[in-house]
PDB file of N, CA and C in Angstrom:
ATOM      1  N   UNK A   1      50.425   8.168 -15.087  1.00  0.00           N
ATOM      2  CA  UNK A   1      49.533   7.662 -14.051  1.00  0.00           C
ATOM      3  C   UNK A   1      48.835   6.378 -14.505  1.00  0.00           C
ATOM      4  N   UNK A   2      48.325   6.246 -15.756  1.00  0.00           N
ATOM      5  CA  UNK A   2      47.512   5.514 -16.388  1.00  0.00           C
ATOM      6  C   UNK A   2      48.537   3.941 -16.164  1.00  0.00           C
ATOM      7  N   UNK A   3      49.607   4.166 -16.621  1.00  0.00           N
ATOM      8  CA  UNK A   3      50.468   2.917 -16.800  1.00  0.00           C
ATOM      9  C   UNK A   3      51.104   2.720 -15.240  1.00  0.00           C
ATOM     10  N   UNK A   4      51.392   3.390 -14.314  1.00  0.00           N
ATOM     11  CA  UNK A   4      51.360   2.787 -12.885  1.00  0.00           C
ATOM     12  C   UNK A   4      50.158   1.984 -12.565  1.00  0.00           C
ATOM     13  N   UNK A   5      48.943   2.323 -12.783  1.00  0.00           N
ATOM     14  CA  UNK A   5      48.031   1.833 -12.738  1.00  0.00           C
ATOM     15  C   UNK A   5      47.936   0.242 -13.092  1.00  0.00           C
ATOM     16  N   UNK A   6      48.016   0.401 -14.810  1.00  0.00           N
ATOM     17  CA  UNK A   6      48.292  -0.779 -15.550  1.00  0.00           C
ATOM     18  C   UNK A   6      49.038  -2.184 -14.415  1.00  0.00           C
ATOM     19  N   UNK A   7      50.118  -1.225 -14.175  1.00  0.00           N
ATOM     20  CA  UNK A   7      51.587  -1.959 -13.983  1.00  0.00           C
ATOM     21  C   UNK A   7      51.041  -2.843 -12.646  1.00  0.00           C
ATOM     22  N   UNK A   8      50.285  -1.874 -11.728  1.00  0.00           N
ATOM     23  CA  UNK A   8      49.583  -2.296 -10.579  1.00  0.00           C
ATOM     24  C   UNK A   8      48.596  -3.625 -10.804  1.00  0.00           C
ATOM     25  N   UNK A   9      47.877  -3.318 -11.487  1.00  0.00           N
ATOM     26  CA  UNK A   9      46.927  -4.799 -11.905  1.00  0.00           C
ATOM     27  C   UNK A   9      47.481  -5.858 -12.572  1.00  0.00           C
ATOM     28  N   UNK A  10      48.414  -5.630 -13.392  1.00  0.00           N
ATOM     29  CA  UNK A  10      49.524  -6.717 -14.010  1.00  0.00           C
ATOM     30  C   UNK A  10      50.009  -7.735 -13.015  1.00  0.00           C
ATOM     31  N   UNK A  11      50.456  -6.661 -12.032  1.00  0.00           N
ATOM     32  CA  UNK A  11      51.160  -7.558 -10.746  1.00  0.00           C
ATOM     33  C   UNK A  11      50.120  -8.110  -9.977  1.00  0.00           C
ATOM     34  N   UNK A  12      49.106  -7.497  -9.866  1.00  0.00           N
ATOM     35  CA  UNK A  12      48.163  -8.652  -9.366  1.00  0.00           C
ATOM     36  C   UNK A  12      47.181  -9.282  -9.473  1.00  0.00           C
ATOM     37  N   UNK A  13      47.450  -9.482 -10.838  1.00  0.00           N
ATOM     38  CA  UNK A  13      46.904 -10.658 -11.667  1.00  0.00           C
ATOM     39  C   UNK A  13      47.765 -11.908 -11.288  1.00  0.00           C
ATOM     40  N   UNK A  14      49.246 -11.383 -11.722  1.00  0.00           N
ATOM     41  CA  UNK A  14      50.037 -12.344 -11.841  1.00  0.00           C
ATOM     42  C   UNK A  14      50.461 -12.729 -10.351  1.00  0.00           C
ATOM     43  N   UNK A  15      49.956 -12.183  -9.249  1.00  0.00           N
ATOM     44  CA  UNK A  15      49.968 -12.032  -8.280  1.00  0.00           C
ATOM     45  C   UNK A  15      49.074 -13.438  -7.212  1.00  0.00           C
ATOM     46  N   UNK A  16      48.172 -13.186  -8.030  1.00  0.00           N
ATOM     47  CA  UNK A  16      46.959 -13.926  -7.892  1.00  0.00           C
ATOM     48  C   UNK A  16      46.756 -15.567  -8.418  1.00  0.00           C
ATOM     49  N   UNK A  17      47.276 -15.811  -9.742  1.00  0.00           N
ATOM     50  CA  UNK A  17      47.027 -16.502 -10.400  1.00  0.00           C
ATOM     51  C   UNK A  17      48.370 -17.381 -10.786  1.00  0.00           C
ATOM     52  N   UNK A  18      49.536 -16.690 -10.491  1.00  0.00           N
ATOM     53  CA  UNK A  18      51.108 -16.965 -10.966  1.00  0.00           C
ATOM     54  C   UNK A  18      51.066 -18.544 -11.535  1.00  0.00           C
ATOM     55  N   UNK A  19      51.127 -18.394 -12.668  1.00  0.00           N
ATOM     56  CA  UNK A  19      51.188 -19.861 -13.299  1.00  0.00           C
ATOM     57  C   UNK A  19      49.989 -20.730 -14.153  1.00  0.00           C
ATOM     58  N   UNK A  20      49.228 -20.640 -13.674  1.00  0.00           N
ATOM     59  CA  UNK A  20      47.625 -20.668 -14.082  1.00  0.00           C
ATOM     60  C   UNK A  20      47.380 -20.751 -14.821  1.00  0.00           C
ATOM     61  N   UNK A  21      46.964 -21.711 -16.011  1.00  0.00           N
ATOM     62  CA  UNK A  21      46.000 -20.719 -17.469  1.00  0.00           C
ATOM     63  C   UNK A  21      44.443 -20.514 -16.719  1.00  0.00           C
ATOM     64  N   UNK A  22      43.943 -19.257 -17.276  1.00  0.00           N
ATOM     65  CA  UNK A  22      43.169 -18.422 -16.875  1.00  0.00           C
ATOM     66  C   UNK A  22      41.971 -18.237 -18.347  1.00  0.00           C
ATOM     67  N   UNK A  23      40.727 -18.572 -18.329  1.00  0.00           N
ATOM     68  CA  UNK A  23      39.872 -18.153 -19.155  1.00  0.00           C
ATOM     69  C   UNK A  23      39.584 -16.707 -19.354  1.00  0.00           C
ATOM     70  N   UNK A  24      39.649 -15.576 -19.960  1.00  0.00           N
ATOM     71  CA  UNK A  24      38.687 -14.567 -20.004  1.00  0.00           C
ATOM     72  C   UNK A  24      37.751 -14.214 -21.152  1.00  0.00           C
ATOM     73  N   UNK A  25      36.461 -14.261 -21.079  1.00  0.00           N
ATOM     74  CA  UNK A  25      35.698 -14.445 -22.160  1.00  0.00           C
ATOM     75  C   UNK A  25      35.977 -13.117 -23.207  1.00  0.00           C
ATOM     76  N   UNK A  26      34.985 -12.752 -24.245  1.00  0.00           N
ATOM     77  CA  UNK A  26      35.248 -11.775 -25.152  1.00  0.00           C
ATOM     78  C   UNK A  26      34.377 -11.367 -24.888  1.00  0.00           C
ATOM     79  N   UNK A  27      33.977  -9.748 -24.775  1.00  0.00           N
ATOM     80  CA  UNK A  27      32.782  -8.464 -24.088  1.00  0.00           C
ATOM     81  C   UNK A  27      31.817  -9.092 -24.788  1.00  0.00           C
ATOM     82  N   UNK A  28      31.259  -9.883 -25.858  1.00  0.00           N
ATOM     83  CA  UNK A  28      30.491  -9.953 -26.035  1.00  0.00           C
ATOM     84  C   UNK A  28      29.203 -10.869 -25.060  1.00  0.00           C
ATOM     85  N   UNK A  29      30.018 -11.491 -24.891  1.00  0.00           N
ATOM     86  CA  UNK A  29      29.337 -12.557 -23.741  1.00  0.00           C
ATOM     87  C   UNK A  29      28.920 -11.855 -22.926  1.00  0.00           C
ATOM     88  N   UNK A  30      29.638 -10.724 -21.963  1.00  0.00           N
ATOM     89  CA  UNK A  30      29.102 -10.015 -21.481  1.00  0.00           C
ATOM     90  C   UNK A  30      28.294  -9.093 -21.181  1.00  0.00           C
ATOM     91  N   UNK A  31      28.207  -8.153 -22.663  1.00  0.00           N
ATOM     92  CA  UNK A  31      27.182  -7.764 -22.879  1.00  0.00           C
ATOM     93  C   UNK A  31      25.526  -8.626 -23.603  1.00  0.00           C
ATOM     94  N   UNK A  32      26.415  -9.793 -23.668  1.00  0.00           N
ATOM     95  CA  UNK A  32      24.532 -10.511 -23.997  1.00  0.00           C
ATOM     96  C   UNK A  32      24.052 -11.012 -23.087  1.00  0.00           C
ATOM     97  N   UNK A  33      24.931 -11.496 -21.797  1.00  0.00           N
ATOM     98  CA  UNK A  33      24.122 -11.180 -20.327  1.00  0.00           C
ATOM     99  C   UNK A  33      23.526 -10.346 -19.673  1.00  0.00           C
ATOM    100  N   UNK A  34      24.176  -9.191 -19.896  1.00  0.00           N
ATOM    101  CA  UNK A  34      23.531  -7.815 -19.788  1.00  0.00           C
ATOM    102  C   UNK A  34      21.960  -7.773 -19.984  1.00  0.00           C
ATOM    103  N   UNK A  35      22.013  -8.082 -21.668  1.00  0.00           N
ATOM    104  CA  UNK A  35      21.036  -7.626 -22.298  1.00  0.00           C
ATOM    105  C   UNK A  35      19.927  -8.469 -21.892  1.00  0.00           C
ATOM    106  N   UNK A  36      19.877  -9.817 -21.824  1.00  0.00           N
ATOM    107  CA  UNK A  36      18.745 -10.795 -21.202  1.00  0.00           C
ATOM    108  C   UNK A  36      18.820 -10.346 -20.152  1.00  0.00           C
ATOM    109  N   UNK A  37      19.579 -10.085 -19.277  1.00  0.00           N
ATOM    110  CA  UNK A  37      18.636  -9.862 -18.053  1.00  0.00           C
ATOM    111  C   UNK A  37      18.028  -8.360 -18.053  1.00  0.00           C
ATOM    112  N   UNK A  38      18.154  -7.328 -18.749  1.00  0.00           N
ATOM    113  CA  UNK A  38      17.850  -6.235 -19.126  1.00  0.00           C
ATOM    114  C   UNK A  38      16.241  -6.736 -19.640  1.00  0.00           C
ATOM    115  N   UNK A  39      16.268  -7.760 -20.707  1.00  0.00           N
ATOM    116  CA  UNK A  39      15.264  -8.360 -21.362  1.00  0.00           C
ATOM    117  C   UNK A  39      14.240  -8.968 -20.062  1.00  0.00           C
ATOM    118  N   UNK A  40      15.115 -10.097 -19.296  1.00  0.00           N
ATOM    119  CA  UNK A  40      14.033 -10.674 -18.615  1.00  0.00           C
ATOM    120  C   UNK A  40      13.064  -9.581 -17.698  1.00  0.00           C
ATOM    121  N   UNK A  41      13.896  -8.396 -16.533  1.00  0.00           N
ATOM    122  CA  UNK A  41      13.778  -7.062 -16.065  1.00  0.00           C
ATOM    123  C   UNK A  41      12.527  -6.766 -16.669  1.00  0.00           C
ATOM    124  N   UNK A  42      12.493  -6.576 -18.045  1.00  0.00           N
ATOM    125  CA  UNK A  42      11.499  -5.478 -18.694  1.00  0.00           C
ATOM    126  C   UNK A  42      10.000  -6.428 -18.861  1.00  0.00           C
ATOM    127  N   UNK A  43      10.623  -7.921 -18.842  1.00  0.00           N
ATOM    128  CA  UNK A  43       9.299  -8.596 -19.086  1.00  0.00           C
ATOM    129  C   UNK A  43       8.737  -8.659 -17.568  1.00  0.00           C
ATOM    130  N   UNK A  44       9.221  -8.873 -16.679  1.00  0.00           N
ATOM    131  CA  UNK A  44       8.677  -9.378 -15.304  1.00  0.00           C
ATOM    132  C   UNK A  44       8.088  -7.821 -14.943  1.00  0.00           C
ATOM    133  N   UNK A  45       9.034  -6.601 -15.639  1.00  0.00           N
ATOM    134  CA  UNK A  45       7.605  -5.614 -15.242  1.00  0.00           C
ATOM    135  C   UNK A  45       6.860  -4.964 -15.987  1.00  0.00           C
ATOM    136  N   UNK A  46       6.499  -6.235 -16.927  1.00  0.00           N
ATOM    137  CA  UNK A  46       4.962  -5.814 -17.689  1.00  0.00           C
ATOM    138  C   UNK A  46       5.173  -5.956 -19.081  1.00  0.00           C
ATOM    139  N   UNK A  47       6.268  -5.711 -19.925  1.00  0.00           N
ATOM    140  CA  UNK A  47       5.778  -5.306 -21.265  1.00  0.00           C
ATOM    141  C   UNK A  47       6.024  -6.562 -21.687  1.00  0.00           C
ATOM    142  N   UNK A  48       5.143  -6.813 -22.940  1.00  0.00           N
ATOM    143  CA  UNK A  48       5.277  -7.782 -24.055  1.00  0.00           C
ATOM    144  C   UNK A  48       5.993  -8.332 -25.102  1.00  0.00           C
ATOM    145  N   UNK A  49       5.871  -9.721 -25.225  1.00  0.00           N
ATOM    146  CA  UNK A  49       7.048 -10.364 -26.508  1.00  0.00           C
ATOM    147  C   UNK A  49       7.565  -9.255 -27.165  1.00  0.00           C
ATOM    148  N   UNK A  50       6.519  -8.529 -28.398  1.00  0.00           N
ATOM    149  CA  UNK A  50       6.405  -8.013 -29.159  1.00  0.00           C
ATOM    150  C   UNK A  50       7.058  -6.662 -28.977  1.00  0.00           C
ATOM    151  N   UNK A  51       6.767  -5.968 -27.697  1.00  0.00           N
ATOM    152  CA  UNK A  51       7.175  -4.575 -27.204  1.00  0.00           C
ATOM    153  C   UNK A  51       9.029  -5.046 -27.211  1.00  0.00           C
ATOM    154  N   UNK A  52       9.620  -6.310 -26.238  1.00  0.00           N
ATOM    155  CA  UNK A  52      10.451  -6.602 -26.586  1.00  0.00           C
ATOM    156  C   UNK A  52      11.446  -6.594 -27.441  1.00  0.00           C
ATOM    157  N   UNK A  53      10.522  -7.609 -27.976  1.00  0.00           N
ATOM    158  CA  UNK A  53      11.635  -7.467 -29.555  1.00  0.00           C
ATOM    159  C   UNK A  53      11.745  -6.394 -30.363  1.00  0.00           C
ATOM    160  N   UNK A  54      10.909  -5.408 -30.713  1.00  0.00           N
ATOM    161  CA  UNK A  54      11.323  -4.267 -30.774  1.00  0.00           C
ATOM    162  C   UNK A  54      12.208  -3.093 -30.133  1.00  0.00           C
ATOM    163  N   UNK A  55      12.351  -3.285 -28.890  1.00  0.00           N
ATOM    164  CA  UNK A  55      13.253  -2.815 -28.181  1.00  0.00           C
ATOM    165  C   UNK A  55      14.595  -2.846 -28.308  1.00  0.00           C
ATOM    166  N   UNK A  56      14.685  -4.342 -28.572  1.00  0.00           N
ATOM    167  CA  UNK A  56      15.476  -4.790 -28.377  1.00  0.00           C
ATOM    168  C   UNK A  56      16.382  -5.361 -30.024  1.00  0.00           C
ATOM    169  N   UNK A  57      15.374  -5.258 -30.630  1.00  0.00           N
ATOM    170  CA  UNK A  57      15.909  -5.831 -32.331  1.00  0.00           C
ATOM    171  C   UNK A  57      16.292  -7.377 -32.462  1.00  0.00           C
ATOM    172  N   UNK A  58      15.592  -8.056 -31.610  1.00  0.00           N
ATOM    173  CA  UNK A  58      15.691  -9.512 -31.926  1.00  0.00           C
ATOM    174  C   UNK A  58      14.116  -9.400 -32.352  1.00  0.00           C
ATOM    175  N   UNK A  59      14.103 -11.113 -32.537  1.00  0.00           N
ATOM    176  CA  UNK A  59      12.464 -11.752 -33.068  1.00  0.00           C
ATOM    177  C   UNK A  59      11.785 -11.751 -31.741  1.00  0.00           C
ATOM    178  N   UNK A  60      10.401 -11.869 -31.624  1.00  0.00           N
ATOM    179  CA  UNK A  60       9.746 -12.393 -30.331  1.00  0.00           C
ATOM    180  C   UNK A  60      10.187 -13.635 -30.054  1.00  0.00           C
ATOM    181  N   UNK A  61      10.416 -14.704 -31.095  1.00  0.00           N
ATOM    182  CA  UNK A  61      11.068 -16.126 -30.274  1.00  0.00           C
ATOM    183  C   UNK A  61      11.866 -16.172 -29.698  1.00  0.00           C
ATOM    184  N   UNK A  62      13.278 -15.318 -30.044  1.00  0.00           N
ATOM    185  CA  UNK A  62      14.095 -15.090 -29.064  1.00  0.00           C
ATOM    186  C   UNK A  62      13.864 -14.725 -28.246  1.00  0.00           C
ATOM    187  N   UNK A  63      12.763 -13.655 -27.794  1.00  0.00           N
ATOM    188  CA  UNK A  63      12.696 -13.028 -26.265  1.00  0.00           C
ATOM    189  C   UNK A  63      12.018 -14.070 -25.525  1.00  0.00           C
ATOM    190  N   UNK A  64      11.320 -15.235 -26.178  1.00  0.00           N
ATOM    191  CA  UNK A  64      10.560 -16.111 -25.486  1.00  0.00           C
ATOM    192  C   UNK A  64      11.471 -16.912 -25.049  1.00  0.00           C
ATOM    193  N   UNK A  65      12.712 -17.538 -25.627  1.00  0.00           N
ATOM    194  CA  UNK A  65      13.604 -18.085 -25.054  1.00  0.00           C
ATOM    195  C   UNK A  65      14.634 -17.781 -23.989  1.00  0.00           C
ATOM    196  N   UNK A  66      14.787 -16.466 -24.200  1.00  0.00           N
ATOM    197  CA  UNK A  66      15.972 -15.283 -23.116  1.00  0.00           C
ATOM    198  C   UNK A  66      14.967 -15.821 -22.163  1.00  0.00           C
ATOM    199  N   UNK A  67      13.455 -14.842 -21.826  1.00  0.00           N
ATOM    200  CA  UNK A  67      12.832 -15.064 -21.035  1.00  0.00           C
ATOM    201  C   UNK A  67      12.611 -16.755 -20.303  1.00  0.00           C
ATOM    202  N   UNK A  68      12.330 -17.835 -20.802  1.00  0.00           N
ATOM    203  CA  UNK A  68      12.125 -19.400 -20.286  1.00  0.00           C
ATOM    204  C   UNK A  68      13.554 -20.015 -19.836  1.00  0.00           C
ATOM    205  N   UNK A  69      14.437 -18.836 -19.987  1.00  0.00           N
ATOM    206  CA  UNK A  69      16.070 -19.540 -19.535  1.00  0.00           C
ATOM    207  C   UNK A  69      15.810 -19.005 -18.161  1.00  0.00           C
ATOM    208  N   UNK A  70      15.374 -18.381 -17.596  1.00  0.00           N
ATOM    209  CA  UNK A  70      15.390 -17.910 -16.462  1.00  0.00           C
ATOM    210  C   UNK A  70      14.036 -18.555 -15.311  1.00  0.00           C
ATOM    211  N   UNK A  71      13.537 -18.522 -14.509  1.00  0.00           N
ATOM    212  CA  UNK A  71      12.246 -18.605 -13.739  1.00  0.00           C
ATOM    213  C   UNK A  71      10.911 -17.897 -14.093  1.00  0.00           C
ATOM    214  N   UNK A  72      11.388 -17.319 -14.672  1.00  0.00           N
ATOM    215  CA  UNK A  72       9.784 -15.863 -14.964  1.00  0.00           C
ATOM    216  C   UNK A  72       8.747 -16.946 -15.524  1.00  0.00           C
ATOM    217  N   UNK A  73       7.443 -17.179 -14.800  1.00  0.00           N
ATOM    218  CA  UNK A  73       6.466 -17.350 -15.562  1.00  0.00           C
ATOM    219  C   UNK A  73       5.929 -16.711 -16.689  1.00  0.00           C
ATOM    220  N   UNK A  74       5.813 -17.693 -17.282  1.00  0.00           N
ATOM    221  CA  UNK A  74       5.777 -16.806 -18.991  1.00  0.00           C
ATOM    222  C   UNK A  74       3.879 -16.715 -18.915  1.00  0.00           C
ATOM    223  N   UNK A  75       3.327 -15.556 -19.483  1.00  0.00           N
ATOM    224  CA  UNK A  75       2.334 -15.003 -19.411  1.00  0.00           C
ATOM    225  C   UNK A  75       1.559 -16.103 -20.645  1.00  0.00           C
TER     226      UNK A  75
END
């Protein structure tokens, strides 16, 4: 079942795109979008640099920067 499946999205990829070079990033990118906006989320409802970065296991400068990439007035 698993590989009909496969076989199904193969074809329409190639379906889609036939010829193309095609970018796809590496999960990590994805999950560090995740996580800033997870980050920005937690700041816009309420908690602090500090609460942050502990949360989260970066420095507070980093959360000050995740956070100023986005609109959020910074407190």
């Amino acid at each position: 079942m698993a590989e009909i499946i496969v076989i199904e999205a193969e074809y329409k990829l190639c379906e889609f795109y036939s010829g193309l070079s095609i970018y796809i990033p590496k999960t990590d990118s994805l999950t560090t979008r995740i996580r800033h906006k997870n980050i920005q989320d937690d700041y816009k409802n309420g908690l602090f640099f500090i609460d942050l970065a502990k949360k989260y296991n970066i420095s507070s400068n980093h959360i000050i920067v995740i956070c100023s990439q986005s609109r959020i007035n910074i407190k």
